[in-house]
N, C-alpha and C. Protein backbone atom coordinates (compact mmCIF):
# COMPACT_ATOMS: atom_id res chain seq x y z
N UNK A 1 -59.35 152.27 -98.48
CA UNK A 1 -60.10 151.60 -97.43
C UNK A 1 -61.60 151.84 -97.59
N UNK A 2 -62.15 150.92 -97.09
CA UNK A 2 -64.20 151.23 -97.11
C UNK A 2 -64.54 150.54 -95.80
N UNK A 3 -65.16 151.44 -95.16
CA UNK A 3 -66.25 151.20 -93.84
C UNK A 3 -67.24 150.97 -94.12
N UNK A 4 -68.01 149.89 -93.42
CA UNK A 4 -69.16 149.03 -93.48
C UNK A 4 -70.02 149.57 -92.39
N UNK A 5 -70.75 150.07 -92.51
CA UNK A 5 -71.89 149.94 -90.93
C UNK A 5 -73.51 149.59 -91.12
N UNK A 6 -73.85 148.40 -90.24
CA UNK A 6 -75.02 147.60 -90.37
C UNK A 6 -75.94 148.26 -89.21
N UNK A 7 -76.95 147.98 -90.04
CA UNK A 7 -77.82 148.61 -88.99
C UNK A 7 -78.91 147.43 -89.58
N UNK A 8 -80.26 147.86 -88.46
CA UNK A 8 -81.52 146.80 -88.79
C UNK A 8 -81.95 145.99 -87.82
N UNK A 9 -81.24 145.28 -87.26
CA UNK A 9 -80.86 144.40 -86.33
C UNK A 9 -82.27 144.35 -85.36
N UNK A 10 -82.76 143.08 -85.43
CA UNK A 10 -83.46 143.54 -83.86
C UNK A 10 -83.88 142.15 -83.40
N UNK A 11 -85.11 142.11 -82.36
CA UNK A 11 -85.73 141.38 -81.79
C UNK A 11 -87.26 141.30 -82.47
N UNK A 12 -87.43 139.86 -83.29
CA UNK A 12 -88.53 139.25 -83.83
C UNK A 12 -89.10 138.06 -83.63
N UNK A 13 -90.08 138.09 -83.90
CA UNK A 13 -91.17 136.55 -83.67
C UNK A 13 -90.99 136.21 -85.09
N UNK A 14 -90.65 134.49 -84.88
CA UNK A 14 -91.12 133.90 -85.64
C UNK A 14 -92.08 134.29 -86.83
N UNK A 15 -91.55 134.29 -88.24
CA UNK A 15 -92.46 134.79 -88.93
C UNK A 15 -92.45 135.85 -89.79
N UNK A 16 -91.82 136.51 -88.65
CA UNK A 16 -91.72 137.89 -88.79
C UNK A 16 -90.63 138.09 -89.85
N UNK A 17 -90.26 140.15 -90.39
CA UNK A 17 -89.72 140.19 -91.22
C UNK A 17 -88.24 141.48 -90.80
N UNK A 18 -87.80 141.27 -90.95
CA UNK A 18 -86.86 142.76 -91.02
C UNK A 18 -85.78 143.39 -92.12
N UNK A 19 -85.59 144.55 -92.31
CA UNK A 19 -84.57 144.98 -93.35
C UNK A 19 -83.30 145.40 -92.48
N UNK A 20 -82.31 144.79 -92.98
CA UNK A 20 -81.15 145.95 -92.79
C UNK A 20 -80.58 146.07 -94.02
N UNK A 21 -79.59 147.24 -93.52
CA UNK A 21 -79.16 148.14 -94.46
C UNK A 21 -76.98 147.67 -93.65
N UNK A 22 -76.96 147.83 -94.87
CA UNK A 22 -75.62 148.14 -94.61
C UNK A 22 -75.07 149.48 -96.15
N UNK A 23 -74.13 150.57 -95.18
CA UNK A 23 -73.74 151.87 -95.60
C UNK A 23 -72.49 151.76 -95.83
N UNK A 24 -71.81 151.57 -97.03
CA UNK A 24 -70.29 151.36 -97.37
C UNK A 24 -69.65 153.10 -97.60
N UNK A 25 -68.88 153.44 -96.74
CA UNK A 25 -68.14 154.48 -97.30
C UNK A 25 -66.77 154.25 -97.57
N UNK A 26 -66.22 155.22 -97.87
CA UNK A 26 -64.58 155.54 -98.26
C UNK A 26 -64.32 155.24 -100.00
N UNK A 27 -63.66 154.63 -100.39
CA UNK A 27 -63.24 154.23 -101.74
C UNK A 27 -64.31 153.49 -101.75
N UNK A 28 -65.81 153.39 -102.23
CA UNK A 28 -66.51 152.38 -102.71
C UNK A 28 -66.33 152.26 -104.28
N UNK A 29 -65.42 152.89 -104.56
CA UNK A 29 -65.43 152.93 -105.91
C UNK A 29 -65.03 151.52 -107.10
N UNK A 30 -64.21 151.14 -105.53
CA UNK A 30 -62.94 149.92 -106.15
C UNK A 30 -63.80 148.84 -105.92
N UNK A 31 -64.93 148.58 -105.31
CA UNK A 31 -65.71 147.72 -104.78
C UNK A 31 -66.22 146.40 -106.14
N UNK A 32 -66.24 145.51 -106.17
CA UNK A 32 -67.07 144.52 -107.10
C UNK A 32 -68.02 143.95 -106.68
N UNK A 33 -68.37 143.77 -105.04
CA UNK A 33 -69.60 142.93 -104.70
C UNK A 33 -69.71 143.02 -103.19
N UNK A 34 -71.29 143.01 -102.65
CA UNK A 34 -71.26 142.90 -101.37
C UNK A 34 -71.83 141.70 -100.92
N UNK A 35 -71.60 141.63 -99.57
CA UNK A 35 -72.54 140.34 -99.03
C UNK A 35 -73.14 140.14 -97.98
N UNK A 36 -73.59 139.49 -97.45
CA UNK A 36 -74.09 138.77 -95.85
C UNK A 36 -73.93 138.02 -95.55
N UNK A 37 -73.02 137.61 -94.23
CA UNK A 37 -72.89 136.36 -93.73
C UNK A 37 -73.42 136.74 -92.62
N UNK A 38 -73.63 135.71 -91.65
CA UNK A 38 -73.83 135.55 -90.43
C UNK A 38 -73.51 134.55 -89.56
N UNK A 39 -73.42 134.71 -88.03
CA UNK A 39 -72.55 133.73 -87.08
C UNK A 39 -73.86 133.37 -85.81
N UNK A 40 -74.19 132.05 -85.80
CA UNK A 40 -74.78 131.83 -84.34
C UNK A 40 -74.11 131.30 -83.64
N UNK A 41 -74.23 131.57 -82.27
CA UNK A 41 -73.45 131.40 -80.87
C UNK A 41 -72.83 130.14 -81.04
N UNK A 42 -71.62 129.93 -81.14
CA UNK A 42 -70.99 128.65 -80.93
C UNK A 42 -70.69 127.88 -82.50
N UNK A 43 -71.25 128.73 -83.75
CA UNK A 43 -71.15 128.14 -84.75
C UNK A 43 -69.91 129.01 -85.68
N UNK A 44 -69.70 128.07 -87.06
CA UNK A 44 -69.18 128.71 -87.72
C UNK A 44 -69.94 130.18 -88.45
N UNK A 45 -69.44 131.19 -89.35
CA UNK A 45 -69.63 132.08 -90.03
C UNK A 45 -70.18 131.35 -91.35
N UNK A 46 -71.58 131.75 -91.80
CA UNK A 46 -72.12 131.61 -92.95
C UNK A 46 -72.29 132.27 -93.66
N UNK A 47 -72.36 131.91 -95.04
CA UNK A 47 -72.87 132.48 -95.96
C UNK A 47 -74.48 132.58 -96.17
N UNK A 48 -74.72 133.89 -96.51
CA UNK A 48 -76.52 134.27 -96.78
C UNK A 48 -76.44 134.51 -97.52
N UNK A 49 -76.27 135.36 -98.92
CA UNK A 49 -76.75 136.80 -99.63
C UNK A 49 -75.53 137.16 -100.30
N UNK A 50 -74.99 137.00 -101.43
CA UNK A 50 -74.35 138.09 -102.15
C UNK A 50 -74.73 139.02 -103.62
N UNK A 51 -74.35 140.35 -104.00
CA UNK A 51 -74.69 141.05 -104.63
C UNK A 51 -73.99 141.47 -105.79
N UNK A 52 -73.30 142.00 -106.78
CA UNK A 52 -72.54 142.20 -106.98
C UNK A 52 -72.38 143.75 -107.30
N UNK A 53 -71.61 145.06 -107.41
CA UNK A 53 -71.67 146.34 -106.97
C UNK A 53 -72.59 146.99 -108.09
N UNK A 54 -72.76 146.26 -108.92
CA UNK A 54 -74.03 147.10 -110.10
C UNK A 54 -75.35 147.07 -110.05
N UNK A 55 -75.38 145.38 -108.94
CA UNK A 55 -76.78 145.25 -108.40
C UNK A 55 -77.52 144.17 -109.46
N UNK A 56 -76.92 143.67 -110.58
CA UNK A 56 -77.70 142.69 -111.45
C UNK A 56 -77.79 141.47 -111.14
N UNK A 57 -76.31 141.04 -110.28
CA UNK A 57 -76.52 139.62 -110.23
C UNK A 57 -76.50 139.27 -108.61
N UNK A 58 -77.34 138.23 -108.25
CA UNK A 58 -77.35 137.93 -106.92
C UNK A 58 -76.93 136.81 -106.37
N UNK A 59 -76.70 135.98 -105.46
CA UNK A 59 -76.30 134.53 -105.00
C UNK A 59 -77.38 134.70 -103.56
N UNK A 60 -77.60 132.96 -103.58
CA UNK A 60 -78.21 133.24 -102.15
C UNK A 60 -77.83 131.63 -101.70
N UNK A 61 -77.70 131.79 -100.39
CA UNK A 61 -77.62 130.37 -99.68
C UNK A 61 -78.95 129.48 -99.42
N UNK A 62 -79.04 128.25 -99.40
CA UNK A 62 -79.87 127.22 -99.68
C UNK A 62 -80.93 127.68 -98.62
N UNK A 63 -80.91 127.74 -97.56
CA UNK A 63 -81.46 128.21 -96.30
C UNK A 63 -82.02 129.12 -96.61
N UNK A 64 -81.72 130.20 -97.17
CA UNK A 64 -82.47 131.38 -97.20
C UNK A 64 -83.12 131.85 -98.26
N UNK A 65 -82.78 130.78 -99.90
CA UNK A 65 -83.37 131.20 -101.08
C UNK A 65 -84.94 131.40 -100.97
N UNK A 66 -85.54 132.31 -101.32
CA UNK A 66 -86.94 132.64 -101.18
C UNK A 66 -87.16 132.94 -100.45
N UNK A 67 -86.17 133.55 -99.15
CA UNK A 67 -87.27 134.29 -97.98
C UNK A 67 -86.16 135.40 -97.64
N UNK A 68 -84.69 135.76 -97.94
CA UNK A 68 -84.39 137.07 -97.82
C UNK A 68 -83.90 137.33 -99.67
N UNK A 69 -84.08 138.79 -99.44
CA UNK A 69 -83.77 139.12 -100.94
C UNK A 69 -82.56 140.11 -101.03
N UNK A 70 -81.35 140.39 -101.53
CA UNK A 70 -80.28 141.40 -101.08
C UNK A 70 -80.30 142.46 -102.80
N UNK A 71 -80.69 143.17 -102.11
CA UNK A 71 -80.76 144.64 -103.19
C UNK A 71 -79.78 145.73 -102.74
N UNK A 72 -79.45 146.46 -103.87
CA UNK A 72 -78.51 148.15 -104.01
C UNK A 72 -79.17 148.48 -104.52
N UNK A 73 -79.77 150.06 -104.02
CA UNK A 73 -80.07 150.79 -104.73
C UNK A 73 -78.94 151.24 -105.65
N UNK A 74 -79.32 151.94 -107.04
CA UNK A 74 -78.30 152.52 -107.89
C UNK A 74 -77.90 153.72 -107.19
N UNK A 75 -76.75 154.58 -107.45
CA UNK A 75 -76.66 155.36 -106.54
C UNK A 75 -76.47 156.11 -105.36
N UNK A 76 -76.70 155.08 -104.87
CA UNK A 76 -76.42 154.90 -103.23
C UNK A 76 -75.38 153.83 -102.59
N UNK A 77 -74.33 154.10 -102.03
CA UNK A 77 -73.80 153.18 -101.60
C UNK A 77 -74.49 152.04 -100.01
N UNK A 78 -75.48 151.40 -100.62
CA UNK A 78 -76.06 150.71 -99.49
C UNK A 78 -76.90 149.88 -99.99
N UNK A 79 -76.50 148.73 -99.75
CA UNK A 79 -77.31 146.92 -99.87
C UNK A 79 -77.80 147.07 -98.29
N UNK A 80 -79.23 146.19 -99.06
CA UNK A 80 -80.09 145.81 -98.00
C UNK A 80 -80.33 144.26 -98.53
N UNK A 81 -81.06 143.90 -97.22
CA UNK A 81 -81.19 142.58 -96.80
C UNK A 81 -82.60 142.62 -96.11
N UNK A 82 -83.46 142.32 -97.28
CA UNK A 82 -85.03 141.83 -96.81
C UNK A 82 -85.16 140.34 -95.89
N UNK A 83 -85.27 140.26 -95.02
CA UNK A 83 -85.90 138.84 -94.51
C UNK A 83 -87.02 138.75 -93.85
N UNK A 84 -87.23 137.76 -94.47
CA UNK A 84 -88.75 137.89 -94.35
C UNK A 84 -88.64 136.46 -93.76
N UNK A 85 -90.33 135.70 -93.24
CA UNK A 85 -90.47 134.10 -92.83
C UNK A 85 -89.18 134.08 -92.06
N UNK A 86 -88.52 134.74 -90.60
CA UNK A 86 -87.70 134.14 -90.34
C UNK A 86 -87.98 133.23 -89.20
N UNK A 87 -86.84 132.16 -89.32
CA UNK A 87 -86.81 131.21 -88.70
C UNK A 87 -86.36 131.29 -86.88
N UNK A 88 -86.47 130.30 -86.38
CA UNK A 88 -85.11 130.30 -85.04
C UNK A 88 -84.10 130.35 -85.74
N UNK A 89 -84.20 129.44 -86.58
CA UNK A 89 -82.01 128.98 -86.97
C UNK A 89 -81.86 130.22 -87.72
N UNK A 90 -82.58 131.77 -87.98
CA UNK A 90 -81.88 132.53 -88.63
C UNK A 90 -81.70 133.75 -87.46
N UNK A 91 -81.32 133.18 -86.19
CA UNK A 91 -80.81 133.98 -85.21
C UNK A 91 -79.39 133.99 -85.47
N UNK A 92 -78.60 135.53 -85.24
CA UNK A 92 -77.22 135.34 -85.19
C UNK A 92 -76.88 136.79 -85.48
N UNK A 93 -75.39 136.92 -85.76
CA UNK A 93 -75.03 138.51 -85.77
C UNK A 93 -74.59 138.50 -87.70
N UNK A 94 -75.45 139.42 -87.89
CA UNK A 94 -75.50 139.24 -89.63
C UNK A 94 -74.52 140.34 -89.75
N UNK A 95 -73.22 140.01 -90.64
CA UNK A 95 -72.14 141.19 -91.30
C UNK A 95 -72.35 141.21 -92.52
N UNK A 96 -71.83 142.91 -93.02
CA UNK A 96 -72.00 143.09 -94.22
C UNK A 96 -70.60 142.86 -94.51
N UNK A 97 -70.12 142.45 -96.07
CA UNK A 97 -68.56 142.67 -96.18
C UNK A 97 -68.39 143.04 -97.92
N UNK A 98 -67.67 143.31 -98.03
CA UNK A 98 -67.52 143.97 -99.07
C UNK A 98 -66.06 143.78 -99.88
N UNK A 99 -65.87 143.20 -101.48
CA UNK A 99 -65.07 142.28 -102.05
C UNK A 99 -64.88 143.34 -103.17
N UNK A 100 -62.83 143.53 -103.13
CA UNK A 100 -62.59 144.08 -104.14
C UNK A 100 -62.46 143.59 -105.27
N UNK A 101 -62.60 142.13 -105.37
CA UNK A 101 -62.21 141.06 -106.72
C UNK A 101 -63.35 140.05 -107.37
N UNK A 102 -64.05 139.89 -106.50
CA UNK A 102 -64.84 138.67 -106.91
C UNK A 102 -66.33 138.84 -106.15
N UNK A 103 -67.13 138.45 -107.34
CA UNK A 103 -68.68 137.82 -106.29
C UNK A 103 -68.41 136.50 -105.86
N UNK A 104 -68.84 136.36 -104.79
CA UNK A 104 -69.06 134.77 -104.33
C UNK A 104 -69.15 134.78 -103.15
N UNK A 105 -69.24 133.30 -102.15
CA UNK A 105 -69.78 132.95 -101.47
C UNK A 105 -69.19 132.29 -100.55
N UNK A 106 -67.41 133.11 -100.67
CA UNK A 106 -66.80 132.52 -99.97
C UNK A 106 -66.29 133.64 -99.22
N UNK A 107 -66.22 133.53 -97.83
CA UNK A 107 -65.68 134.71 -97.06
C UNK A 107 -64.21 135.28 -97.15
N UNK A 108 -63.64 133.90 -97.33
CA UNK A 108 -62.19 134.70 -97.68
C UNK A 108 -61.94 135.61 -98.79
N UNK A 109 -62.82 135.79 -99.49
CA UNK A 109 -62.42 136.52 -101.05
C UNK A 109 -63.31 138.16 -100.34
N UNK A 110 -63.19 138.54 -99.69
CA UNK A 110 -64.23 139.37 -98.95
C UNK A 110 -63.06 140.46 -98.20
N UNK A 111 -63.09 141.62 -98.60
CA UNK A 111 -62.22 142.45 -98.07
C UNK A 111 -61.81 142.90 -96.87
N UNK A 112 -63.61 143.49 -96.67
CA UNK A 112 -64.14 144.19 -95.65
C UNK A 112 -65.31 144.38 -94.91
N UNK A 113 -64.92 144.19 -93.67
CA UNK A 113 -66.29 143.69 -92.83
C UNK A 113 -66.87 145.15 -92.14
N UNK A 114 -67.75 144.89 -91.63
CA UNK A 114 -68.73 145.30 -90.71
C UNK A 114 -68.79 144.85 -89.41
N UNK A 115 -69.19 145.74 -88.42
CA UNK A 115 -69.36 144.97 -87.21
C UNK A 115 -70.60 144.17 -86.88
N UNK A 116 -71.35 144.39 -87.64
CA UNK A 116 -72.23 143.41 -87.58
C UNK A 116 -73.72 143.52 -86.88
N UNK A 117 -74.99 143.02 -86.85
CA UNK A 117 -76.20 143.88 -86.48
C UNK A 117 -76.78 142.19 -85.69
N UNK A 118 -77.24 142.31 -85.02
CA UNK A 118 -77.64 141.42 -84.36
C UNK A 118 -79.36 140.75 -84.32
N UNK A 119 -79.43 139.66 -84.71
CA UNK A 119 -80.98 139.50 -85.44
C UNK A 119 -81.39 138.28 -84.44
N UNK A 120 -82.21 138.53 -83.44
CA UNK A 120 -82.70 137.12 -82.49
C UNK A 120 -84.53 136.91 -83.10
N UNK A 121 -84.96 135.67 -83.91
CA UNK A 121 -85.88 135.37 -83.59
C UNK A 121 -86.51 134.71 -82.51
N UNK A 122 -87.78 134.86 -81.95
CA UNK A 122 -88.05 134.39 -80.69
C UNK A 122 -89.30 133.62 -81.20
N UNK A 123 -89.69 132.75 -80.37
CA UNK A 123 -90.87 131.53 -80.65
C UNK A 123 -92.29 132.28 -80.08
């Protein structure tokens, strides 16, 4: 098993930037890739950000290419999530999840979640 916990989360203006972190413990060993999705009120679950567990290769969703960046440090079990220029539409509760088989960009291939950190931009 591996526990996810997100942190970062907050209340921003337009513009503005924030990091979270998400902290994978237990077996991270078995791990191949992490990611970020996120959910706004009333919508489906998206895809943002995936990584893969060595940290070389990245994916990013159309929306967000060029303004969040998802890094691992080596060493550390913990991907972060730079966003920067955020928008309104990038309000929502951002999860980390974590895939014993595959990188990609699809949630079902995704093991293990997080509860998730909560990101409101304001105007």
């Amino acid at each position: 098993q591996v526990q996810l916990v997100e942190s970062g989360g907050g209340l921003v203006q337009a513009g503005g930037s924030l990091r979270l972190s998400c902290v994978a413990s237990g077996r991270t060993g078995t791990l191949l890739a992490m990611a970020w999705f996120r959910q706004a009120a009333g919508k489906d679950r998206e895809f943002v950000a995936a990584i893969d567990w060595r940290g070389e290769n990245t994916l990013y969703s159309d929306s967000v290419k060029g303004r969040f960046t998802v890094t691992r440090v080596d060493g550390k079990n913990t991907v972060y999530l730079q966003v920067n220029s955020l928008k309104l539409e990038d309000t929502g509760v951002y999860y980390c999840a974590a895939s014993l088989e595959i990188w990609t960009s699809d949630d079902r291939d995704y093991n293990f979640w997080g509860q998730g950190t909560q990101v409101t931009v304001s105007s």
